[in-house]
Protein backbone atom coordinates (compact mmCIF):
# COMPACT_ATOMS: atom_id res chain seq x y z
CA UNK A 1 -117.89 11.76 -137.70
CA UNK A 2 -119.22 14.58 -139.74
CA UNK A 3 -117.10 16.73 -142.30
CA UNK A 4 -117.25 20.25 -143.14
CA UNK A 5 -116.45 20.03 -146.76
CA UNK A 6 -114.65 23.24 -148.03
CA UNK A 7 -116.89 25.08 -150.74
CA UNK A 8 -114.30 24.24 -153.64
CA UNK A 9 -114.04 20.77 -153.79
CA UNK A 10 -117.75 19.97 -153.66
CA UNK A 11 -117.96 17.47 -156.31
CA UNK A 12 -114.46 15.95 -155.16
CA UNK A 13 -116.31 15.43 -152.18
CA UNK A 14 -119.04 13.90 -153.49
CA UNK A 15 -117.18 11.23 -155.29
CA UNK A 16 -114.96 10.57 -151.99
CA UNK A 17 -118.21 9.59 -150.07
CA UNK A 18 -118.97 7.19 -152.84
CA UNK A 19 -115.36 5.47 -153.15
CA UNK A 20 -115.92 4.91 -149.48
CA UNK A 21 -119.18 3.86 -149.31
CA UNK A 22 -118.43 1.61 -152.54
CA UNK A 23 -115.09 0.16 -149.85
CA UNK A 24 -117.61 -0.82 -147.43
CA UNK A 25 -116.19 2.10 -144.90
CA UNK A 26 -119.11 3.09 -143.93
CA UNK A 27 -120.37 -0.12 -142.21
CA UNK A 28 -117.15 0.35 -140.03
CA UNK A 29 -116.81 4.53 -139.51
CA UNK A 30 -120.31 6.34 -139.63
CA UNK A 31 -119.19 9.21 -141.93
CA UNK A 32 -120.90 12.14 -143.17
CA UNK A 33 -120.16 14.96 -145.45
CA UNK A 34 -121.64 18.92 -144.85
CA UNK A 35 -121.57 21.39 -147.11
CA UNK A 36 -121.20 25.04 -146.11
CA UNK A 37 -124.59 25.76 -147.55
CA UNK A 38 -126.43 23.25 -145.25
CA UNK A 39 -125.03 24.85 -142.32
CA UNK A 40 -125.39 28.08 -143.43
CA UNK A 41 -121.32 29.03 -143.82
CA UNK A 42 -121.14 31.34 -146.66
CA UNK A 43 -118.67 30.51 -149.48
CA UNK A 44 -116.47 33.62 -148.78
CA UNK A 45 -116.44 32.67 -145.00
CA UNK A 46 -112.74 33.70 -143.98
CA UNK A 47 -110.20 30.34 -142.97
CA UNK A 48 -110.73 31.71 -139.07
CA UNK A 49 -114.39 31.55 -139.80
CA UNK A 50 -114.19 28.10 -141.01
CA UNK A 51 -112.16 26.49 -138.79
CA UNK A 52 -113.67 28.03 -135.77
CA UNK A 53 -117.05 26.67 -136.96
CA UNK A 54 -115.62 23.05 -137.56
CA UNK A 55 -114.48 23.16 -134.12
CA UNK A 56 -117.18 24.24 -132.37
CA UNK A 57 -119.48 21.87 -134.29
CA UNK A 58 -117.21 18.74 -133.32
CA UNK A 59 -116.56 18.17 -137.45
CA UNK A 60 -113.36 17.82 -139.62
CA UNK A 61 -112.59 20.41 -141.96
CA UNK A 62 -111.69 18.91 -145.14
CA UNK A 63 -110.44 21.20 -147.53
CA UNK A 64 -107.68 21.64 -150.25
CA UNK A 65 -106.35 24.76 -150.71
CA UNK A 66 -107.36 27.21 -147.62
CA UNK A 67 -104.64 29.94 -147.54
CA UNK A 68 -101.53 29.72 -146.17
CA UNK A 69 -101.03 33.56 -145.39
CA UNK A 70 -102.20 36.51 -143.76
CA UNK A 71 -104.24 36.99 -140.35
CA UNK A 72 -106.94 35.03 -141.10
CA UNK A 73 -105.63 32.24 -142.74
CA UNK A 74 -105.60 28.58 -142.13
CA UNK A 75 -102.04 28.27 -141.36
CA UNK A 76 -102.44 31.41 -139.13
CA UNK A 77 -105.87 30.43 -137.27
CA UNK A 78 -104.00 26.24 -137.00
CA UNK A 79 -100.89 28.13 -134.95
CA UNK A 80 -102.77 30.96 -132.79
CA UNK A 81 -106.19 28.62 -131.98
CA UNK A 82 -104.99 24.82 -132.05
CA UNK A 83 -104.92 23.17 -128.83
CA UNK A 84 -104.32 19.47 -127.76
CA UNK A 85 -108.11 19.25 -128.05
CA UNK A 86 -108.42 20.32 -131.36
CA UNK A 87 -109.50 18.63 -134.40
CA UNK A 88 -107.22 17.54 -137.45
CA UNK A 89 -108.04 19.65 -140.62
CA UNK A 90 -107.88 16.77 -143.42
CA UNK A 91 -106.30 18.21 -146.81
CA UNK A 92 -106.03 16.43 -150.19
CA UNK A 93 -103.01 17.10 -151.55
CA UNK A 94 -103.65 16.77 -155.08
CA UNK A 95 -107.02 17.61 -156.33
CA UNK A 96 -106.58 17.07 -159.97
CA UNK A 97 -105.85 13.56 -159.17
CA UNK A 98 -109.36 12.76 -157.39
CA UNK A 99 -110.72 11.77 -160.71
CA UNK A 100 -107.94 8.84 -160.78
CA UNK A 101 -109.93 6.07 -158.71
CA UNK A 102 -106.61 4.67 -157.67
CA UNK A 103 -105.73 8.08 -155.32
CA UNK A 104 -109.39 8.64 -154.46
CA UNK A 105 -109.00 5.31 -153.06
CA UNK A 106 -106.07 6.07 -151.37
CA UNK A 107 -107.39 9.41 -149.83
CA UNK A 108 -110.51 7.40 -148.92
CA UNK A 109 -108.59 4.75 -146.73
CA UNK A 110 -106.09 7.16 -145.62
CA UNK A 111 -109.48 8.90 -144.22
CA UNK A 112 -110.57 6.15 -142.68
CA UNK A 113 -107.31 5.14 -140.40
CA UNK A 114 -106.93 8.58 -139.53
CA UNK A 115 -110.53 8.57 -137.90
CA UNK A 116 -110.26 5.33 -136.53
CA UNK A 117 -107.23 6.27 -134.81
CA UNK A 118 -108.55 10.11 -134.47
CA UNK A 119 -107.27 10.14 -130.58
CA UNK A 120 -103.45 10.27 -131.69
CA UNK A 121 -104.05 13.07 -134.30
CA UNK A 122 -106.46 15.84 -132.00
CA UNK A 123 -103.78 18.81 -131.86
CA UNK A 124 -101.91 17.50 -135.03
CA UNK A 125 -103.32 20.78 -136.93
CA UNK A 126 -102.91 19.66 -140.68
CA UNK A 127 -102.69 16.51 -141.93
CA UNK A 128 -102.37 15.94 -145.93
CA UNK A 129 -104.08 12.75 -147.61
CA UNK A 130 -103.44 10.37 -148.66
C-alpha cells in the first residue's frame, strides 16, 4: 500500500518507515511512503487537492494536522466526497510524541492492523493513530 505523506511531517515519516521496517512489518504489509514532491503535489496543495489525489492514486493520506474548516478543508472534502469506496485518511494524533520510540511504535502497529484489515475501514473517513 503506498502513502501520501502530508508535506509537514516529512521527517516523522521517515522515522515511521524505519520503526516498521526495524518491527519486521514490512515482510508482512508491502508499505511505501510518497512525498508530495515525488508526485509532483505542491506543498500549498489545498486539503480537496490532496485528498482527491490520494484517492485517485489508490494511496492513504497520512497526515497530522490538515484543516478542519472552511470549503476546502479535510473535514469538509471527508463529508461532501467520501463514499463506501473511499480510502481511510490515517492521522497521528500527537506529533511531538513521534520522537518517543514507545508511540512511534504504537502508531507503527496501529498502521499495520488497520491495513491488514483495510476492507472494514474504506468509507471510515478519519481514523487517528495510534
Amino acid at each position: 500500500m503506498n502513502f501520501l505523506i502530508d508535506h509537514n511531517i516529512e521527517g516523522y515519516a521517515i522515522l515511521l518507515l524505519g520503526t516498521i521496517t526495524a518491527g519486521g512489518w514490512l515482510e508482512i504489509v508491502p508499505i511505501e511512503f510518497v512525498m508530495f514532491e515525488q508526485v509532483g503535489l505542491a506543498v500549498n496543495a489545498s486539503d480537496r487537492v490532496v485528498w482527491n489525489f490520494a484517492q485517485t492514486n489508490q494511496m492513504i493520506l497520512l497526515t497530522a494536522n490538515r484543516s478542519m474548516k472552511g470549503i476546502d478543508s479535510l473535514e469538509q472534502t471527508i463529508q461532501e466526497d467520501n463514499t463506501e469506496n473511499s480510502l481511510p485518511v490515517i492521522t497521528i494524533g500527537n506529533t511531538d510524541r513521534m520522537t518517543n520510540f514507545e508511540y512511534r511504535e504504537r502508531c507503527s502497529i496501529r498502521l499495520v492492523e488497520i491495513l491488514l484489515d483495510l476492507d472494514n475501514y474504506m468509507g471510515a473517513g478519519r481514523l487517528f493513530i495510534p
